[in-house]
C-alpha atoms as a PDB file:
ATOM      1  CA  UNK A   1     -14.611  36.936   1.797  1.00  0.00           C
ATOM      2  CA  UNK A   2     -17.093  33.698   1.559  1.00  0.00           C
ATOM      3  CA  UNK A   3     -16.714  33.285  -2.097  1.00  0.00           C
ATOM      4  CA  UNK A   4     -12.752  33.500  -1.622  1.00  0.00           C
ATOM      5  CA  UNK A   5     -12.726  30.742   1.620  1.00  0.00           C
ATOM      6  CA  UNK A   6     -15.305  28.072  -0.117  1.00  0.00           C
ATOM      7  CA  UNK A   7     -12.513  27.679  -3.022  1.00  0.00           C
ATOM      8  CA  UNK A   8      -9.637  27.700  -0.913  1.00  0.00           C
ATOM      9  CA  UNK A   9     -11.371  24.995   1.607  1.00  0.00           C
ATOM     10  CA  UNK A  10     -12.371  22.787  -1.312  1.00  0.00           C
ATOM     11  CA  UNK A  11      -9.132  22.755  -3.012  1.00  0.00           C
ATOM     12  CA  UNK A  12      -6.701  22.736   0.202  1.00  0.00           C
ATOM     13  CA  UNK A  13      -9.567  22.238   3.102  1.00  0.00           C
ATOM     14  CA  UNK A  14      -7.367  18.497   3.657  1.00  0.00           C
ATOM     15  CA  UNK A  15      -3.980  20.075   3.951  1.00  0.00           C
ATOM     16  CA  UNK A  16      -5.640  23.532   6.089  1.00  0.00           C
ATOM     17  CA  UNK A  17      -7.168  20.226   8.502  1.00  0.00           C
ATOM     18  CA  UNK A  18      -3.736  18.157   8.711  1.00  0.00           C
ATOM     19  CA  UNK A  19      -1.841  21.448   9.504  1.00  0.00           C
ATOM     20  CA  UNK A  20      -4.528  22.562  12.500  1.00  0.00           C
ATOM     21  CA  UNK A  21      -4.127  19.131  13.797  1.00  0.00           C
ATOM     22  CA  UNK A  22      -0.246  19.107  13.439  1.00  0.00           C
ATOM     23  CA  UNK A  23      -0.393  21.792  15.681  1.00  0.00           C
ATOM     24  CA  UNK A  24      -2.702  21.418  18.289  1.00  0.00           C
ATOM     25  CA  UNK A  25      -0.672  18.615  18.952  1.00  0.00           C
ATOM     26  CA  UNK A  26       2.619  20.280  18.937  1.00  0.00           C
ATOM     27  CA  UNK A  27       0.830  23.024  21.351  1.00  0.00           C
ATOM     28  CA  UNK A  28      -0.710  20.249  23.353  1.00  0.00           C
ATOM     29  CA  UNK A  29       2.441  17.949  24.045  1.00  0.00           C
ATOM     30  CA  UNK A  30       5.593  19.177  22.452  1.00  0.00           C
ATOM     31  CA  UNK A  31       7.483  17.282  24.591  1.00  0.00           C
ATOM     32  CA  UNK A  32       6.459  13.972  22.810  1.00  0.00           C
ATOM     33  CA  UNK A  33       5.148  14.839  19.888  1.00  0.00           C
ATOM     34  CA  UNK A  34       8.039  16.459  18.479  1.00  0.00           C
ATOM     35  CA  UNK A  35      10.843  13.936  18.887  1.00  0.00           C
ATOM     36  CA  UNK A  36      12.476  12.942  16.097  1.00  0.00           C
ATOM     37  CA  UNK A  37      11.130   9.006  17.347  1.00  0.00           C
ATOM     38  CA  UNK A  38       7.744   9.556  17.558  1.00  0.00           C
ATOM     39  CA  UNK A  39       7.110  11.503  14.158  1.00  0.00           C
ATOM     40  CA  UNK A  40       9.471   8.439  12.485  1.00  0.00           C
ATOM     41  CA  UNK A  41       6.862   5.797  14.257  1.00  0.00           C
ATOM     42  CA  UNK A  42       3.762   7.954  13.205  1.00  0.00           C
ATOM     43  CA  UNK A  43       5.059   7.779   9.804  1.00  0.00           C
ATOM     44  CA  UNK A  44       6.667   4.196   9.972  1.00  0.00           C
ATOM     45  CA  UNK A  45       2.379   2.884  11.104  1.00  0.00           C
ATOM     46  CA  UNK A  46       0.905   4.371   8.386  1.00  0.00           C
ATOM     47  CA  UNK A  47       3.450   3.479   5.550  1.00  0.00           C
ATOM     48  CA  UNK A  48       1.537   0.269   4.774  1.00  0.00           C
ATOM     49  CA  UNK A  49      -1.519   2.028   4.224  1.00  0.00           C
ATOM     50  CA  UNK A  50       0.037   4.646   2.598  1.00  0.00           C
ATOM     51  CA  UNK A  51       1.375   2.487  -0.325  1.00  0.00           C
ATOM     52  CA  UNK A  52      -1.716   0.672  -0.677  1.00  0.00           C
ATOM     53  CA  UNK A  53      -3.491   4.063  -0.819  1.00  0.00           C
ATOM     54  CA  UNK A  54      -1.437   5.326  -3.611  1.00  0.00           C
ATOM     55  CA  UNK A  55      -2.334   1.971  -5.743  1.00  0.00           C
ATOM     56  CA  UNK A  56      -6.107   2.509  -4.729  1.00  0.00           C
ATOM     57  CA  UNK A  57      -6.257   6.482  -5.631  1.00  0.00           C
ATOM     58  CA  UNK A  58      -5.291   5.038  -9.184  1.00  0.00           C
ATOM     59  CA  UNK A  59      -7.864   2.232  -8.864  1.00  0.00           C
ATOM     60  CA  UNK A  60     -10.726   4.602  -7.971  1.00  0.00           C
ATOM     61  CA  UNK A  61      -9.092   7.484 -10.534  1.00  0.00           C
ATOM     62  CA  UNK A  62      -9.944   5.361 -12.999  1.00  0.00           C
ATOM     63  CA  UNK A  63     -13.284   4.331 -12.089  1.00  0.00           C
ATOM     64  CA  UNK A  64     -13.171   1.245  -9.937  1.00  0.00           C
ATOM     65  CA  UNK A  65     -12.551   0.007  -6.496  1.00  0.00           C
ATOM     66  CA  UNK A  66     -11.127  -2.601  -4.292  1.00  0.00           C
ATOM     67  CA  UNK A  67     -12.107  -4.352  -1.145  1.00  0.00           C
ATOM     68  CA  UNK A  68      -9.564  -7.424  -1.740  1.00  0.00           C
ATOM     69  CA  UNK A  69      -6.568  -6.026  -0.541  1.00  0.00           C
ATOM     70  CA  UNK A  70      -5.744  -6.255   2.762  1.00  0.00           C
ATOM     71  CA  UNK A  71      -6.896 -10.094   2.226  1.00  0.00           C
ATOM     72  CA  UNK A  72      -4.197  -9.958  -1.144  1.00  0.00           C
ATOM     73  CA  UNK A  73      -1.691  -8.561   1.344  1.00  0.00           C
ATOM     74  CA  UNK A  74      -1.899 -11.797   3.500  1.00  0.00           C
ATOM     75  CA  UNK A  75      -2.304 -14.273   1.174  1.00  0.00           C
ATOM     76  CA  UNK A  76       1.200 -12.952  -0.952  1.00  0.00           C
ATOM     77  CA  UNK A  77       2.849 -12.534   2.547  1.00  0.00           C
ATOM     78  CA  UNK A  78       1.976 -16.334   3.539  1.00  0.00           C
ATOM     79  CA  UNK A  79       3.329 -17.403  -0.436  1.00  0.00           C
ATOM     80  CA  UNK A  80       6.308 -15.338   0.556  1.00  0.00           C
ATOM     81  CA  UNK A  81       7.061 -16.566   3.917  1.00  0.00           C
ATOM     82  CA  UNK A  82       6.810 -20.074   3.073  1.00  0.00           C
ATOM     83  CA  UNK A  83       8.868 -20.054   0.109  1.00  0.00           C
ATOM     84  CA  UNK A  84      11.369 -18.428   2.450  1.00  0.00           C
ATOM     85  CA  UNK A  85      11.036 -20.560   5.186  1.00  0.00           C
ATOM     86  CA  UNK A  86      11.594 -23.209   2.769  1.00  0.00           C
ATOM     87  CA  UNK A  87      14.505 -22.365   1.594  1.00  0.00           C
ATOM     88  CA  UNK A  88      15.879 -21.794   5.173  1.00  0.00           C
ATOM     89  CA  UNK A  89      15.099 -25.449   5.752  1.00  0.00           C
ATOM     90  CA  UNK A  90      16.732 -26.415   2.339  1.00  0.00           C
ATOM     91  CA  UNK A  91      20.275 -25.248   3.389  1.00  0.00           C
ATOM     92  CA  UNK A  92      20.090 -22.204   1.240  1.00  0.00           C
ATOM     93  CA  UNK A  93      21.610 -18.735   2.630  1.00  0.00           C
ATOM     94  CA  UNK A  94      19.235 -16.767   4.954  1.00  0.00           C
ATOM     95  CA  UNK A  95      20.103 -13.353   2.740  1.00  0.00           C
ATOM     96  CA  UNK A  96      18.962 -15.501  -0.406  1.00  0.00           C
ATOM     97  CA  UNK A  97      15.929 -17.075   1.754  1.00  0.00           C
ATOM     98  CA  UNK A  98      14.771 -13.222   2.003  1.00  0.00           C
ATOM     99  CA  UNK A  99      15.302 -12.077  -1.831  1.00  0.00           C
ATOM    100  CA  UNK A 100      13.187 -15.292  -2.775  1.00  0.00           C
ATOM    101  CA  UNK A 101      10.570 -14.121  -0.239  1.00  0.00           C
ATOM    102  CA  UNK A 102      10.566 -10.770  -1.508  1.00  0.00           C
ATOM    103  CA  UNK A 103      10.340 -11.612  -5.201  1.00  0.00           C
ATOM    104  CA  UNK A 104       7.633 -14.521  -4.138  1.00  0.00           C
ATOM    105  CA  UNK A 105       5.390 -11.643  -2.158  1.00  0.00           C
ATOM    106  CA  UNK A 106       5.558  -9.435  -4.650  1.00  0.00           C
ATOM    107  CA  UNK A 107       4.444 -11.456  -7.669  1.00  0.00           C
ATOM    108  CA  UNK A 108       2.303 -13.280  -5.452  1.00  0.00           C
ATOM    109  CA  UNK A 109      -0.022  -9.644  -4.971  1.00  0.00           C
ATOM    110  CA  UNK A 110       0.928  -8.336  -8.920  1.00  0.00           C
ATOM    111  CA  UNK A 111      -0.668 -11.493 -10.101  1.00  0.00           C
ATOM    112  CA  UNK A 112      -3.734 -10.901  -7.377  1.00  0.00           C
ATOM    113  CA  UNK A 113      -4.260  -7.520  -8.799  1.00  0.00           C
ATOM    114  CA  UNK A 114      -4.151  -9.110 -12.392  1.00  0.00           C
ATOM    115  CA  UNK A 115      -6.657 -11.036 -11.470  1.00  0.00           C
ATOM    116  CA  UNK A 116      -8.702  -8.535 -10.119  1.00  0.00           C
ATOM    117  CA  UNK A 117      -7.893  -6.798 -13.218  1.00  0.00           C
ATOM    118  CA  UNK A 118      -9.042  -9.205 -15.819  1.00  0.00           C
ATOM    119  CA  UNK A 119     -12.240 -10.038 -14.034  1.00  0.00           C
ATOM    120  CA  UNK A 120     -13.012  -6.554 -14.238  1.00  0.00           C
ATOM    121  CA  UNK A 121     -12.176  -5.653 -17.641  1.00  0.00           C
ATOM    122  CA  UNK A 122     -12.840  -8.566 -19.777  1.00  0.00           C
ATOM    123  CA  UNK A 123     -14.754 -10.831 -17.593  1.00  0.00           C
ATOM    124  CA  UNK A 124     -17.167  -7.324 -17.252  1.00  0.00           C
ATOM    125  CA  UNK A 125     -17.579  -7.974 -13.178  1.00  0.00           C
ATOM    126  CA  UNK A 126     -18.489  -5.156 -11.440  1.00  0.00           C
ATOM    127  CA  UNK A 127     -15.373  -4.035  -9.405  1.00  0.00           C
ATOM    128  CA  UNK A 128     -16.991  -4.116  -6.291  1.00  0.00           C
ATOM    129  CA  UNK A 129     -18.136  -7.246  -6.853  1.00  0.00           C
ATOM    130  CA  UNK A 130     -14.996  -8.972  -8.419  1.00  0.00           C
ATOM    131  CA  UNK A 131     -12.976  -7.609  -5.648  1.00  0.00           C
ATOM    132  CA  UNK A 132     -15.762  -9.010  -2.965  1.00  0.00           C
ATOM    133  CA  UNK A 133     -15.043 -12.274  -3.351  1.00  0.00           C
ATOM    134  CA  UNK A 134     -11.114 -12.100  -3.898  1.00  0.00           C
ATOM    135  CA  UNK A 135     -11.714 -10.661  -0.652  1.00  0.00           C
ATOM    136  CA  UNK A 136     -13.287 -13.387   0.728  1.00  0.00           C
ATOM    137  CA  UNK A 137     -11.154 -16.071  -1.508  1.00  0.00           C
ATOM    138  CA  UNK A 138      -7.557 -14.346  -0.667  1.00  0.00           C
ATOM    139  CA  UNK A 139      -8.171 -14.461   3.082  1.00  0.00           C
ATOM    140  CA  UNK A 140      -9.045 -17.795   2.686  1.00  0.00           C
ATOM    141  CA  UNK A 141      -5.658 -18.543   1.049  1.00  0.00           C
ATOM    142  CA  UNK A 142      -3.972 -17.050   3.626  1.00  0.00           C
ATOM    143  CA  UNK A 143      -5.575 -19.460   5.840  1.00  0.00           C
ATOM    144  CA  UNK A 144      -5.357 -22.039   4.214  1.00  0.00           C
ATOM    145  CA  UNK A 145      -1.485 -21.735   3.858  1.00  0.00           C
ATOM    146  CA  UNK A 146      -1.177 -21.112   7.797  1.00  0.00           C
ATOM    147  CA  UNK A 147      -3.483 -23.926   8.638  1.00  0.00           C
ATOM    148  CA  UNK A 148      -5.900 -21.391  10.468  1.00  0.00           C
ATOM    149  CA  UNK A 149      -2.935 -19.710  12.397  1.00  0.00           C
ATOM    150  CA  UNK A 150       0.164 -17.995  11.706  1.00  0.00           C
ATOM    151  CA  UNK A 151       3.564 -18.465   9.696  1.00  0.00           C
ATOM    152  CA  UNK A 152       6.631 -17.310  11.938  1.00  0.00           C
ATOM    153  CA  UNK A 153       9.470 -16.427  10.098  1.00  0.00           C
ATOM    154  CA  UNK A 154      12.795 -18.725  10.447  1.00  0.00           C
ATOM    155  CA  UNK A 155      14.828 -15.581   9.304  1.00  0.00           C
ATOM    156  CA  UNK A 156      16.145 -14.047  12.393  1.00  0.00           C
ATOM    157  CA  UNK A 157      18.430 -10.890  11.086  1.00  0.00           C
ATOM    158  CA  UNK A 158      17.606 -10.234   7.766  1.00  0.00           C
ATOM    159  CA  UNK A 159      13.673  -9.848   7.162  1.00  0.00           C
ATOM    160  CA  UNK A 160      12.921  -8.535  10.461  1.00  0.00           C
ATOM    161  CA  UNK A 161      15.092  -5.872   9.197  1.00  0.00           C
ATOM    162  CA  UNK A 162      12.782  -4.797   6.064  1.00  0.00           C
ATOM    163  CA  UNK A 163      10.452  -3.994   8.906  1.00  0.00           C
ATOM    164  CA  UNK A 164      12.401  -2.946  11.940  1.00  0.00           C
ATOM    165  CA  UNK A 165      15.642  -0.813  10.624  1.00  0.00           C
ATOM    166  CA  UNK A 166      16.398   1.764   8.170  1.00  0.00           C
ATOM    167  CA  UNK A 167      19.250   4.301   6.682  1.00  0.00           C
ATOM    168  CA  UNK A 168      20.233   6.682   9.002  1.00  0.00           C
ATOM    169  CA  UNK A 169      19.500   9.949   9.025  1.00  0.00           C
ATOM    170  CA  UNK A 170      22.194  12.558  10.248  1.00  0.00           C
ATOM    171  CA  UNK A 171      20.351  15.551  10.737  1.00  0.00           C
ATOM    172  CA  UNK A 172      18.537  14.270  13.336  1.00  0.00           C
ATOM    173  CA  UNK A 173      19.006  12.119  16.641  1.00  0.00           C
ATOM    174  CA  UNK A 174      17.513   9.726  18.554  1.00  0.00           C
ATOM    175  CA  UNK A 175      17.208   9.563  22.503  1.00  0.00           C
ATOM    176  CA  UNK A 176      20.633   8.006  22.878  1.00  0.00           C
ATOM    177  CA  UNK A 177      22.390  10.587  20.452  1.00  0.00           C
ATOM    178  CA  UNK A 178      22.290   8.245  17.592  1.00  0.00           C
ATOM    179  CA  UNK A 179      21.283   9.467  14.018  1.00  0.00           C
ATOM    180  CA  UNK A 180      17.928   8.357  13.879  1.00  0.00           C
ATOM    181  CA  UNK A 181      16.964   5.505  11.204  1.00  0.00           C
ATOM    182  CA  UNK A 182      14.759   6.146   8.309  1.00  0.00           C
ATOM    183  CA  UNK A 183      12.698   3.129   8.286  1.00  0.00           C
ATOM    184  CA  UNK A 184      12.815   0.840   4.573  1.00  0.00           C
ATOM    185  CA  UNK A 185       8.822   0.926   5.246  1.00  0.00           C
ATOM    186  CA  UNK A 186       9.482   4.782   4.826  1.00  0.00           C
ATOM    187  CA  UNK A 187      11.414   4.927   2.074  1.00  0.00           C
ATOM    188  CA  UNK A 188       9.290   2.729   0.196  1.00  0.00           C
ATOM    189  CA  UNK A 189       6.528   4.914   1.145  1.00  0.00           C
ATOM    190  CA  UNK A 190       7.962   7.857  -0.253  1.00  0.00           C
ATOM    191  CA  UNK A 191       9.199   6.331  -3.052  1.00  0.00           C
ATOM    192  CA  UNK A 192       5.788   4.751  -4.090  1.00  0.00           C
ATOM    193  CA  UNK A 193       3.907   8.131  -3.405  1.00  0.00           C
ATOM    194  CA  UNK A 194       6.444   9.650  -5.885  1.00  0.00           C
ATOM    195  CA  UNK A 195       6.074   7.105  -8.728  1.00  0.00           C
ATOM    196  CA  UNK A 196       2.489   7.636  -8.419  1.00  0.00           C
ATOM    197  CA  UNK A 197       2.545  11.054  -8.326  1.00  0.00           C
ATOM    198  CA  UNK A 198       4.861  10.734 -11.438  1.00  0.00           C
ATOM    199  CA  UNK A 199       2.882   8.334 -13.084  1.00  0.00           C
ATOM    200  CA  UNK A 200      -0.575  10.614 -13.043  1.00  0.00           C
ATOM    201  CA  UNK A 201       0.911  14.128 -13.770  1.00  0.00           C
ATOM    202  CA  UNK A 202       3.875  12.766 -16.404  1.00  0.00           C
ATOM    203  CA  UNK A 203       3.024   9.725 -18.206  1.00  0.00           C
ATOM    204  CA  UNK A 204       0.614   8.784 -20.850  1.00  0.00           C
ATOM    205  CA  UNK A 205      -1.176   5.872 -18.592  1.00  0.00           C
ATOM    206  CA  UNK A 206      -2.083   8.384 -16.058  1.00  0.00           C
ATOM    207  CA  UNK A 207      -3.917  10.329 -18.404  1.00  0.00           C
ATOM    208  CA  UNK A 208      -5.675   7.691 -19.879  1.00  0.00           C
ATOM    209  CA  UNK A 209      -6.382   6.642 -16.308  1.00  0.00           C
ATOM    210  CA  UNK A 210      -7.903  10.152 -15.635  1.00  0.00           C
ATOM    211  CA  UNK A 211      -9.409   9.877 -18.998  1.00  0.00           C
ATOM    212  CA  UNK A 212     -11.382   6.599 -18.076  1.00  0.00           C
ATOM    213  CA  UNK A 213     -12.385   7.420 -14.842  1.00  0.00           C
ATOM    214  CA  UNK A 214     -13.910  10.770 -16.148  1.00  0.00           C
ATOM    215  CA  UNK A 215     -15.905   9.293 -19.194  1.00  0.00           C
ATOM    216  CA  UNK A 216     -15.188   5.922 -20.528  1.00  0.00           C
ATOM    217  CA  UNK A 217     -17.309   5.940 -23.166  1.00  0.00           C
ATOM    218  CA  UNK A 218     -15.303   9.218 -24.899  1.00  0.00           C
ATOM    219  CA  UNK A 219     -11.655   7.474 -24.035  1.00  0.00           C
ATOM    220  CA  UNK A 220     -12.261   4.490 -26.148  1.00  0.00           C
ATOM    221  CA  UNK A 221     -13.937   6.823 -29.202  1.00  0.00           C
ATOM    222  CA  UNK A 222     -10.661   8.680 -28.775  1.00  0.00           C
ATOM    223  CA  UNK A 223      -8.612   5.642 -29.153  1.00  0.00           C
ATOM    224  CA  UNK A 224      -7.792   4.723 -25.252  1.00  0.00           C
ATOM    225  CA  UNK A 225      -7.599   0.838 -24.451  1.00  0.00           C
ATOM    226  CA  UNK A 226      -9.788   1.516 -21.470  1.00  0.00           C
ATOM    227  CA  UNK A 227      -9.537  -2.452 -20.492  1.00  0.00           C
ATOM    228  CA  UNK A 228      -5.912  -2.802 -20.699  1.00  0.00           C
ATOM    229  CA  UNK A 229      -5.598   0.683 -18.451  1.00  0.00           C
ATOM    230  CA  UNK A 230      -8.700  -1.172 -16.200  1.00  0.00           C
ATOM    231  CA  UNK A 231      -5.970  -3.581 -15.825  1.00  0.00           C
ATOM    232  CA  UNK A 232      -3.231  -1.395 -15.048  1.00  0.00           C
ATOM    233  CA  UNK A 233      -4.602   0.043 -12.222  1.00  0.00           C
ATOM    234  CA  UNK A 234      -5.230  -3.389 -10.551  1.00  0.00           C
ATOM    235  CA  UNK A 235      -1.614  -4.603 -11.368  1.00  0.00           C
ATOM    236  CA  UNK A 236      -0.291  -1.119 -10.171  1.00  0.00           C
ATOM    237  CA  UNK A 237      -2.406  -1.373  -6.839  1.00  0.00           C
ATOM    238  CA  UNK A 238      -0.992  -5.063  -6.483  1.00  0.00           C
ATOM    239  CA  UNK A 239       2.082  -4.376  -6.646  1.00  0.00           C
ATOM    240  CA  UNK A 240       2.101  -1.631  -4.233  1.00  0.00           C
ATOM    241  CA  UNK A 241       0.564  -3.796  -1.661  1.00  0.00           C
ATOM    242  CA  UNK A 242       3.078  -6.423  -2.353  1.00  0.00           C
ATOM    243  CA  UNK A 243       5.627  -4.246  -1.021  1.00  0.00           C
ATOM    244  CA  UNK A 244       3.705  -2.669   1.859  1.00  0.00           C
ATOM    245  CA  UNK A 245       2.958  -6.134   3.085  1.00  0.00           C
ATOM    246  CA  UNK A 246       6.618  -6.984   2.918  1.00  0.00           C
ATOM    247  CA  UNK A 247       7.345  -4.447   5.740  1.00  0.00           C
ATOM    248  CA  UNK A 248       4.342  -5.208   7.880  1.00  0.00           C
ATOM    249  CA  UNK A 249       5.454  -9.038   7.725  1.00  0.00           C
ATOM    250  CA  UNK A 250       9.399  -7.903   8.720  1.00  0.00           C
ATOM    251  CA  UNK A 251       8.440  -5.647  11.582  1.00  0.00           C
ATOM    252  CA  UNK A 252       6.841  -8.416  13.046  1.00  0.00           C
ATOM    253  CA  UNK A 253       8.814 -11.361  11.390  1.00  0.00           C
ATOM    254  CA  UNK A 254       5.405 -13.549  11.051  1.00  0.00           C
ATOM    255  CA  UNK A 255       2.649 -13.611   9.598  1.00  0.00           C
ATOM    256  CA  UNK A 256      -1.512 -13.772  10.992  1.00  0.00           C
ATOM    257  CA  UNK A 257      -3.200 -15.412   8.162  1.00  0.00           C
ATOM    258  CA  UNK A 258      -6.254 -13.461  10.264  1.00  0.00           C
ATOM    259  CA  UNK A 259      -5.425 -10.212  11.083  1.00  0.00           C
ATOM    260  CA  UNK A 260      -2.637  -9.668   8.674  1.00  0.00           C
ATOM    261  CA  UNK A 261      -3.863  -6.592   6.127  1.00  0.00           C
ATOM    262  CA  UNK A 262      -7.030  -6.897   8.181  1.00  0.00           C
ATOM    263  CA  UNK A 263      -9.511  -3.713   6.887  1.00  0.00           C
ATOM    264  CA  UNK A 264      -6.111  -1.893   4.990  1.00  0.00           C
ATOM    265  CA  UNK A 265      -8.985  -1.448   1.971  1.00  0.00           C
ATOM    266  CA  UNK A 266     -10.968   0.415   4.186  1.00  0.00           C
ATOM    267  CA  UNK A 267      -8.315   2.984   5.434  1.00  0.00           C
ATOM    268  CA  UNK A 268      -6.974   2.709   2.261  1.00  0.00           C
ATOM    269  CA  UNK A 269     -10.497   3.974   0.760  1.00  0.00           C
ATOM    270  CA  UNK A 270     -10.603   6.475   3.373  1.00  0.00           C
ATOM    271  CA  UNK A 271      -7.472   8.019   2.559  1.00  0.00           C
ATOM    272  CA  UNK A 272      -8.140   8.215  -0.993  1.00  0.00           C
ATOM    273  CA  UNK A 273     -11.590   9.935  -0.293  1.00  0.00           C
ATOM    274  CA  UNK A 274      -9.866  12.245   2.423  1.00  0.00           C
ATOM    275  CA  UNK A 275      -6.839  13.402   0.157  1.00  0.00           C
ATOM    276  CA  UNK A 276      -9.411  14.545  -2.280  1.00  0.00           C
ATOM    277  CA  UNK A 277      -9.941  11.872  -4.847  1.00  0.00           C
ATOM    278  CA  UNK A 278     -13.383  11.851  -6.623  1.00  0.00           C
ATOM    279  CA  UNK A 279     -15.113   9.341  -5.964  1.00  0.00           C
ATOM    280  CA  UNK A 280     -18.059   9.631  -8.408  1.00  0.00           C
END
């Protein structure tokens, strides 16, 4: 019995812990824990992390890590509230304000995680010390653009709305008989968790991230660009965070060049290492 419960807890020990947990607190209070709202929020809190944690599980797959991210969150989501802001102020449509914001925040992270990515790779930095000081010189940034504060957005319907609303979702209904909303947060999170998933089982950069992260040495004898898939994983881990910090700025439509993103690497780190990623 012992040698058949030691493989099962080491290969599904995780999912056996979320499922006991899941229902104690069904058993415990159904009343609340069961609506519809509160299992939307649950989801909606984490989704940030959750995006990030996808980008980091191929970061650490592959044999790095990296503690600049929540700071990279910030300083793309003060880049991408200014240049919206700015528009706002130059005359320009608030819906095109909010695409500009979104394409700045984005790019703003990719390029962070380039960055990260290079130093790594070809300027042979240790990850954990490349990443170090990005996270000390991204937070910085952030302050820096904020002047020590925080950037309020001048968008009042449509970026608080990346945050705050959603699709909705018929088969289930809210406390006023409404079809509950799916949160964009949400979606993104699911969509990101599939492209990743995707990306490791089904392409030919996830196995060469596997392949690096297992023995680097033996991927570039085979032929593997291990620096240019180094790179990858930064630019893949940047860009997730540029969108996760895109819903985290909308669902409170400003920005705390502080406490914006504010230890995301950790719980990011800790969810890779709980889900079951290796990291040796």
């Amino acid at each position: 019995m012992a040698k058949k419960v030691g493989p099962f807890l080491q290969n599904y020990g995780v999912l056996a812990a979320f499922v006991a947990l899941f229902v104690f607190n069904c058993i415990w209070q159904p009343d609340l824990f069961l609506k519809p709202e509160n299992l939307r929020n649950l989801l909606n809190q984490n989704a940030a992390v959750g995006m990030v944690a996808v980008g980091m599980t191929l970061v650490i797959i592959g044999g790095g890590i990296d503690l600049s991210v929540g700071s990279l969150m910030a300083a793309s989501a003060a880049f991408g509230v200014k240049a919206m802001n700015d528009a706002i102020t130059g005359g320009k449509p608030e819906g095109v304000a909010v695409a500009i914001a979104c394409g700045v925040c984005i790019a703003a992270a990719t390029l962070g995680g380039l960055v990260n990515g290079l130093l790594v790779a070809y300027g042979r930095v240790t990850p954990f010390i490349a990443t170090l000081a990005g996270l000390v010189g991204y937070r910085s940034l952030s302050l820096t653009l904020a002047e020590g504060g925080e950037i309020r957005s001048l968008s009042n319907t449509v970026f608080p709305a990346i945050g705050q609303s959603g699709i909705p979702f018929p088969l289930f209904r809210d406390a006023q008989g409404k079809p509950l909303e799916l949160f964009y947060p949400i979606i993104a999170f699911l969509a990101v968790g599939l492209a990743g998933g995707l990306l490791l089982r089904r392409s030919c950069l996830g196995r060469n991230i596997i392949a690096v992260g297992a023995n680097e040495q033996a991927a570039y004898l085979a032929g593997v660009n291990t620096n240019r898939v180094k790179i990858w994983t930064y630019v893949l881990l940047g860009l997730f965070s540029g969108i996760a910090t895109l819903g985290l700025a909308g669902r409170m439509n400003s920005l705390g060049s502080s406490g914006h993103g504010l230890y995301y690497e950790l719980d990011a780190i800790a969810a890779v290492a709980i889900g079951g990623t290796s990291m040796a």
